[in-house]
PDB file of N, CA and C in Angstrom:
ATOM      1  N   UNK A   1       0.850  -1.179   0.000  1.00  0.00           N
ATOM      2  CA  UNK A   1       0.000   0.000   0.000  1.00  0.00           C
ATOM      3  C   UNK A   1       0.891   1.236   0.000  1.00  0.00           C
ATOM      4  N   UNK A   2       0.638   2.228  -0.757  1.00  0.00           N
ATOM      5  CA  UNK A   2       1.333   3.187  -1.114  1.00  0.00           C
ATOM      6  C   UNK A   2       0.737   4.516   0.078  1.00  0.00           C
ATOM      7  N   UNK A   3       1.381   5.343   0.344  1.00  0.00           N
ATOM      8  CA  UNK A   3       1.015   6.189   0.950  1.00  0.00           C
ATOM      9  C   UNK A   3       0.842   7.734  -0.137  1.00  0.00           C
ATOM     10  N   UNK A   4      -0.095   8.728   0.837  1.00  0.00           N
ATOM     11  CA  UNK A   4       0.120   9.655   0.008  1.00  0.00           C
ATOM     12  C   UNK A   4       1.204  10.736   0.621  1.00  0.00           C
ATOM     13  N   UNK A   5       1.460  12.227  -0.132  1.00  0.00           N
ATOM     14  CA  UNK A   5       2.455  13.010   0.468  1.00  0.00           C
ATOM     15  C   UNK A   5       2.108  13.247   1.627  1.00  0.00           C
ATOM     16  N   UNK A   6       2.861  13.718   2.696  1.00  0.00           N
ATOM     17  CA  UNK A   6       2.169  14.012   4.275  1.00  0.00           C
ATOM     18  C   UNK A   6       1.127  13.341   5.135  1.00  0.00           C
ATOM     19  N   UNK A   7       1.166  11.913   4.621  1.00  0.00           N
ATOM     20  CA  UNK A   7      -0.025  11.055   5.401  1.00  0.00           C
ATOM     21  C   UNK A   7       0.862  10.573   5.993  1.00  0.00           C
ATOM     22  N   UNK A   8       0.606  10.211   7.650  1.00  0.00           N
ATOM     23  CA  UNK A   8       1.164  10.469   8.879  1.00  0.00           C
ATOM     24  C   UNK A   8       0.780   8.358   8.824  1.00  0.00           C
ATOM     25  N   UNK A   9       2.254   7.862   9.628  1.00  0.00           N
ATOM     26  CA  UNK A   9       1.911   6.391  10.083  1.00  0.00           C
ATOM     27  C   UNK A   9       1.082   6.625  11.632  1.00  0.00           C
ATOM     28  N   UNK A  10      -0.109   5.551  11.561  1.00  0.00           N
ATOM     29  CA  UNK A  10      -0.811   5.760  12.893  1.00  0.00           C
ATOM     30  C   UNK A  10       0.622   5.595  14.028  1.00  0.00           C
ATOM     31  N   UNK A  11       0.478   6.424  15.009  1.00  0.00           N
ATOM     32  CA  UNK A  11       1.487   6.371  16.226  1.00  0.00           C
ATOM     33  C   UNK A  11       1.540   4.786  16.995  1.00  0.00           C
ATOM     34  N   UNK A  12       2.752   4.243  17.256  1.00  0.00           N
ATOM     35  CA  UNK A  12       2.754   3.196  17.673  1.00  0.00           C
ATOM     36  C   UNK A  12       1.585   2.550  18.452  1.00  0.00           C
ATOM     37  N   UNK A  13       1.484   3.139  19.734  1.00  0.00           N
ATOM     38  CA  UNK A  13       1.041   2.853  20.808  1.00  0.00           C
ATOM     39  C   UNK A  13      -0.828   2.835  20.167  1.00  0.00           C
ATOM     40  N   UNK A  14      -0.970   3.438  19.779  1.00  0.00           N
ATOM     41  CA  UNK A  14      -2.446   3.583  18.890  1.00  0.00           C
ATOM     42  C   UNK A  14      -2.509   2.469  18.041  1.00  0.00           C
ATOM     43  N   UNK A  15      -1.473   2.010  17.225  1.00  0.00           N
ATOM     44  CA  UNK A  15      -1.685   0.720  16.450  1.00  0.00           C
ATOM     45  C   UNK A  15      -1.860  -0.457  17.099  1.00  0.00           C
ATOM     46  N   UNK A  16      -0.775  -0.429  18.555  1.00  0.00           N
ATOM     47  CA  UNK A  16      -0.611  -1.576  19.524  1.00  0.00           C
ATOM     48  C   UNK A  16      -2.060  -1.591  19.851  1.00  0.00           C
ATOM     49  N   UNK A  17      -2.574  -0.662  20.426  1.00  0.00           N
ATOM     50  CA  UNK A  17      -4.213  -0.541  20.892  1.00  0.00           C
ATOM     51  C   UNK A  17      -5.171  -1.286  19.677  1.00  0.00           C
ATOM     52  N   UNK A  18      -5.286  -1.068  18.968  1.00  0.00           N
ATOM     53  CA  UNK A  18      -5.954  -1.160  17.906  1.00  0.00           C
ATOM     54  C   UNK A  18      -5.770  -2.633  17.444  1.00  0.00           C
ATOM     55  N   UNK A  19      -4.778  -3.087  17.193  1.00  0.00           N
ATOM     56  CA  UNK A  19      -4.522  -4.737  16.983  1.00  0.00           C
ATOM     57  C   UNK A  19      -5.034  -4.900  18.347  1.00  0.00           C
ATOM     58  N   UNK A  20      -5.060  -4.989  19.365  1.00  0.00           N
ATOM     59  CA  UNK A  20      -5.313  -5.635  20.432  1.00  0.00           C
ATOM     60  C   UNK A  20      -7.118  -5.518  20.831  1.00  0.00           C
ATOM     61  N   UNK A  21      -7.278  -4.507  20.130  1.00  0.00           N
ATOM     62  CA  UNK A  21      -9.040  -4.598  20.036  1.00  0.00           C
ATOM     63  C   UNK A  21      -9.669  -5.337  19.278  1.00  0.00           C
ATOM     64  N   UNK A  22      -8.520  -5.807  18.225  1.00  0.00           N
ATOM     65  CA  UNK A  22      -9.645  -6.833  16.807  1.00  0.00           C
ATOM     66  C   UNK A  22      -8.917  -8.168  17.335  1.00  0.00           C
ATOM     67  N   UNK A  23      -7.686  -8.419  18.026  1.00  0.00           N
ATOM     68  CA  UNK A  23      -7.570  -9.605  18.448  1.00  0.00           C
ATOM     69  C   UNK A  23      -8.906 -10.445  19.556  1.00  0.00           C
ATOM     70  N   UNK A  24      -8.950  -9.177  20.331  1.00  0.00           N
ATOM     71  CA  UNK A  24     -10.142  -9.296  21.622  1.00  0.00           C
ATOM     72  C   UNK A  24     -11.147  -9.468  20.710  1.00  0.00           C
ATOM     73  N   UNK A  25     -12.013  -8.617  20.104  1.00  0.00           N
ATOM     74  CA  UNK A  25     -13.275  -8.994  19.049  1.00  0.00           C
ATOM     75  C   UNK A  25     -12.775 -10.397  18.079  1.00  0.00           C
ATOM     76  N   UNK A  26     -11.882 -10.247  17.805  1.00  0.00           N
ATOM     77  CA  UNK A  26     -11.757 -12.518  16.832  1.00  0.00           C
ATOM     78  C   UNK A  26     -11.960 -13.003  17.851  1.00  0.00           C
ATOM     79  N   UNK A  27     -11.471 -13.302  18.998  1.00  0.00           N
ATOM     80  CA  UNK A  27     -11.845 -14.543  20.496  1.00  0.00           C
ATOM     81  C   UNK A  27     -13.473 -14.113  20.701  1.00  0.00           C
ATOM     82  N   UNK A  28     -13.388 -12.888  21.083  1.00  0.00           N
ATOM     83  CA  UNK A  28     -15.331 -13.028  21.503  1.00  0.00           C
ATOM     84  C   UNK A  28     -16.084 -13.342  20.292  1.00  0.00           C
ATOM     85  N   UNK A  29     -15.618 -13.372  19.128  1.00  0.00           N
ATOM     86  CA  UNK A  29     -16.701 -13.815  18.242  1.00  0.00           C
ATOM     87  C   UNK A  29     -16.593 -15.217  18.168  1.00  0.00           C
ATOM     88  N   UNK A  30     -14.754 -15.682  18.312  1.00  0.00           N
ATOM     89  CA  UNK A  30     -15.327 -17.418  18.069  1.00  0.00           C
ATOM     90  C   UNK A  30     -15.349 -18.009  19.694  1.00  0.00           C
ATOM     91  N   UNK A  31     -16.145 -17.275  20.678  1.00  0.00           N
ATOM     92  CA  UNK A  31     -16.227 -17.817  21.910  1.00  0.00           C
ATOM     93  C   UNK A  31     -17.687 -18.438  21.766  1.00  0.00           C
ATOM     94  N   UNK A  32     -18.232 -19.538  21.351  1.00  0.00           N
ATOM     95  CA  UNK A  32     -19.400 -20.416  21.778  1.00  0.00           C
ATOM     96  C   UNK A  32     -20.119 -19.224  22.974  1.00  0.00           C
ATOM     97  N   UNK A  33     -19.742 -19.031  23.911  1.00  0.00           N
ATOM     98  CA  UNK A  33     -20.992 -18.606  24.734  1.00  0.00           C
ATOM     99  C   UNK A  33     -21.229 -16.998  24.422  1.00  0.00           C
ATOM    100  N   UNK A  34     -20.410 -16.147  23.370  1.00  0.00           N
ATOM    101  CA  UNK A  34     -20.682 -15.227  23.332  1.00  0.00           C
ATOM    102  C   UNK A  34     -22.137 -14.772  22.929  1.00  0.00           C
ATOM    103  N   UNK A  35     -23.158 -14.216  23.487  1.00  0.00           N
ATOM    104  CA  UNK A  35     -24.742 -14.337  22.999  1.00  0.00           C
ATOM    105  C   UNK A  35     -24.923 -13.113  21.853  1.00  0.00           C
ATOM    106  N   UNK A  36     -25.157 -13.717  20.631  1.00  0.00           N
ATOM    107  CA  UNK A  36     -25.603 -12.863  19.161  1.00  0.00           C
ATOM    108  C   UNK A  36     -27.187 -12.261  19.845  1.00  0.00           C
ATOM    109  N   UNK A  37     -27.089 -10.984  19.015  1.00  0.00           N
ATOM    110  CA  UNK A  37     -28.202 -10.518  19.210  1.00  0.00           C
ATOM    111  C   UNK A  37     -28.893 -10.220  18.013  1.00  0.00           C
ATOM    112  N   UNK A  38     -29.745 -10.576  17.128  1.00  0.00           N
ATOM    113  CA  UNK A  38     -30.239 -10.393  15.902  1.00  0.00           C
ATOM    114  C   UNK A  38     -30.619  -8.671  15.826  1.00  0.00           C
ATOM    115  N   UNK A  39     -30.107  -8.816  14.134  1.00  0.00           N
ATOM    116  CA  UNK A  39     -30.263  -6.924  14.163  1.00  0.00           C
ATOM    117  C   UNK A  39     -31.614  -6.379  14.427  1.00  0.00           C
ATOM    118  N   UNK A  40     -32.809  -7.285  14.292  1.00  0.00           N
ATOM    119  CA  UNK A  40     -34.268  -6.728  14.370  1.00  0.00           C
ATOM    120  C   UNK A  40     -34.152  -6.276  15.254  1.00  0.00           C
ATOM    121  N   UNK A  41     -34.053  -7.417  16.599  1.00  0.00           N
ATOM    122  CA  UNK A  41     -33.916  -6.936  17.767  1.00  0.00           C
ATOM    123  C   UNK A  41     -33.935  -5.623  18.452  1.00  0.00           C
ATOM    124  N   UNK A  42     -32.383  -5.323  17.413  1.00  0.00           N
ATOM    125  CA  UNK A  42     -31.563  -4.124  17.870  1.00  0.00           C
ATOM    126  C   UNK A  42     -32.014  -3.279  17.348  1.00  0.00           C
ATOM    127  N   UNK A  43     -32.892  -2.848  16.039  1.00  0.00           N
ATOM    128  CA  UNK A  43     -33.546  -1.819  15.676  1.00  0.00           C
ATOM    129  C   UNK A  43     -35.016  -1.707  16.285  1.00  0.00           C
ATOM    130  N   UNK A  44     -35.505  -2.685  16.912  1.00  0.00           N
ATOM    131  CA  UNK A  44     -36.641  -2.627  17.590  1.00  0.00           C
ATOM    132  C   UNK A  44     -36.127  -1.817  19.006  1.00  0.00           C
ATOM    133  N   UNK A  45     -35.232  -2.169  19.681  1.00  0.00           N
ATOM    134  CA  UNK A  45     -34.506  -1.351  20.664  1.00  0.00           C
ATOM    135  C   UNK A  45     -34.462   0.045  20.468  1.00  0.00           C
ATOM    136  N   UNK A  46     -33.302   0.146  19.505  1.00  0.00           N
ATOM    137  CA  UNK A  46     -33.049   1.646  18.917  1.00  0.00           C
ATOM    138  C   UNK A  46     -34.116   2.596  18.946  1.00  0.00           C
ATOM    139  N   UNK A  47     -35.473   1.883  18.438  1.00  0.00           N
ATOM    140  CA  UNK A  47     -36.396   2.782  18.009  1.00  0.00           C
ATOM    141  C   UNK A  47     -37.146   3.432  19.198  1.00  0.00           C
ATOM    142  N   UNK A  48     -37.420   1.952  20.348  1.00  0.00           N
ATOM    143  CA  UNK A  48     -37.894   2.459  21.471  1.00  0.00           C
ATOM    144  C   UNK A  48     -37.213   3.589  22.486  1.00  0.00           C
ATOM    145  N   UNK A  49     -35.965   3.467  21.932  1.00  0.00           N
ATOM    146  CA  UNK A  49     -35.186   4.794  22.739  1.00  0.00           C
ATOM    147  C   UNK A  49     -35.607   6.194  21.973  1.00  0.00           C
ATOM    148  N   UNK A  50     -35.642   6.033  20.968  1.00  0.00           N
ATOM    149  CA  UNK A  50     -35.577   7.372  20.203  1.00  0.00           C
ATOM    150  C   UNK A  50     -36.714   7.879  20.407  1.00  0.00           C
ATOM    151  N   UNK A  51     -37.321   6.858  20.605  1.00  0.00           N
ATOM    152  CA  UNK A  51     -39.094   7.507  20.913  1.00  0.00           C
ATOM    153  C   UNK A  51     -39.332   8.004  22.617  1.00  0.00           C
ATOM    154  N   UNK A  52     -38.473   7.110  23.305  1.00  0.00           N
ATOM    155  CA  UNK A  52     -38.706   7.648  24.416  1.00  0.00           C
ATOM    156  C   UNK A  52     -38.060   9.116  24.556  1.00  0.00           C
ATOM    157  N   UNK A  53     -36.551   9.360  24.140  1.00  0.00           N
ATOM    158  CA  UNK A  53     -35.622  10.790  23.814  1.00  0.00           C
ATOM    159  C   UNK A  53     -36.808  11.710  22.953  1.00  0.00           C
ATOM    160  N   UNK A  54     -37.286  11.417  22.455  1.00  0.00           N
ATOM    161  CA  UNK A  54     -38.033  12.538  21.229  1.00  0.00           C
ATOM    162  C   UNK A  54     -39.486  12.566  22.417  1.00  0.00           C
ATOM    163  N   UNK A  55     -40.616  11.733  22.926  1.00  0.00           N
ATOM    164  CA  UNK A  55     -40.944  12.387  24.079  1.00  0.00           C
ATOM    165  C   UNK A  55     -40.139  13.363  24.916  1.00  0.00           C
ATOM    166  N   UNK A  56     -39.314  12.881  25.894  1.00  0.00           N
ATOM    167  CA  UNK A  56     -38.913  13.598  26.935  1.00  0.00           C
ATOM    168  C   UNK A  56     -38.388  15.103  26.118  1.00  0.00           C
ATOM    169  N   UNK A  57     -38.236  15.099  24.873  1.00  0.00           N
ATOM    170  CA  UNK A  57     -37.599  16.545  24.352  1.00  0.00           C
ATOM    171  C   UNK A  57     -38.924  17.217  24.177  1.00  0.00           C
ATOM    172  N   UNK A  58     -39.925  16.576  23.770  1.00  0.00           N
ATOM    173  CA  UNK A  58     -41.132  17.461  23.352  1.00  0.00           C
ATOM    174  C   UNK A  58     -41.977  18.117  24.568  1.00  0.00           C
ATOM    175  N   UNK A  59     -41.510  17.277  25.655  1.00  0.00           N
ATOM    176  CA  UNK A  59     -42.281  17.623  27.262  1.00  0.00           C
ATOM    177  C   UNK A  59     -41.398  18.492  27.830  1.00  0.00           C
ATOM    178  N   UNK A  60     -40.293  18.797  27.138  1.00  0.00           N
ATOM    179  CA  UNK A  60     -39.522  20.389  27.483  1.00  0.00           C
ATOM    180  C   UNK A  60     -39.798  20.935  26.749  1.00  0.00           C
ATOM    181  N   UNK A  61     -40.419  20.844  25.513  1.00  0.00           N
ATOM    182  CA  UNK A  61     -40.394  21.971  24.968  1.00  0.00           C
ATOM    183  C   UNK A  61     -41.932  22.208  25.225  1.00  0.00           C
ATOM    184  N   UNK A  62     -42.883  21.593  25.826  1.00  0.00           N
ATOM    185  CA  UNK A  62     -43.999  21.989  26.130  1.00  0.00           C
ATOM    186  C   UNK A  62     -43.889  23.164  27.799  1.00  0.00           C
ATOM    187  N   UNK A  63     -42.702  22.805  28.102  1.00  0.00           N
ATOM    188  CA  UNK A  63     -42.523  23.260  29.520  1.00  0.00           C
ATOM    189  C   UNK A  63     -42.772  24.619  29.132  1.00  0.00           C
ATOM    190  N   UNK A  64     -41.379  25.368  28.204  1.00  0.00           N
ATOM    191  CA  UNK A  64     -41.084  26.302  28.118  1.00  0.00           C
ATOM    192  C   UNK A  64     -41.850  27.320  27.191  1.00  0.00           C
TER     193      UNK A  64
END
């Protein structure tokens, strides 16, 4: 991979970090008991937050 003019190598200690976060994520993904959560799920989640955040913003702005 070629670099361009003035593109900076990530700083050691940031790369060390960084390999050591996708090493940790490869083991928890091939760990058997790690529990998958299906994306529906998680957008069924998502949504119930946003709805609860978009209430609580509209009941301030009813305050004021």
């Amino acid at each position: 991979m070629t670099r361009n003019r003035g593109q900076k190598r990530p700083a050691p200690n940031h790369d060390r970090w960084f390999r050591e976060q996708i090493e940790a994520a490869i083991r928890e993904a091939d760990n058997p008991a790690t529990e998958w959560i299906p994306h529906a799920v998680i957008k069924q989640d998502i949504a119930r937050q946003r709805a609860e955040q978009l209430a609580r913003i509209e009941r301030e702005r009813d305050r004021t």
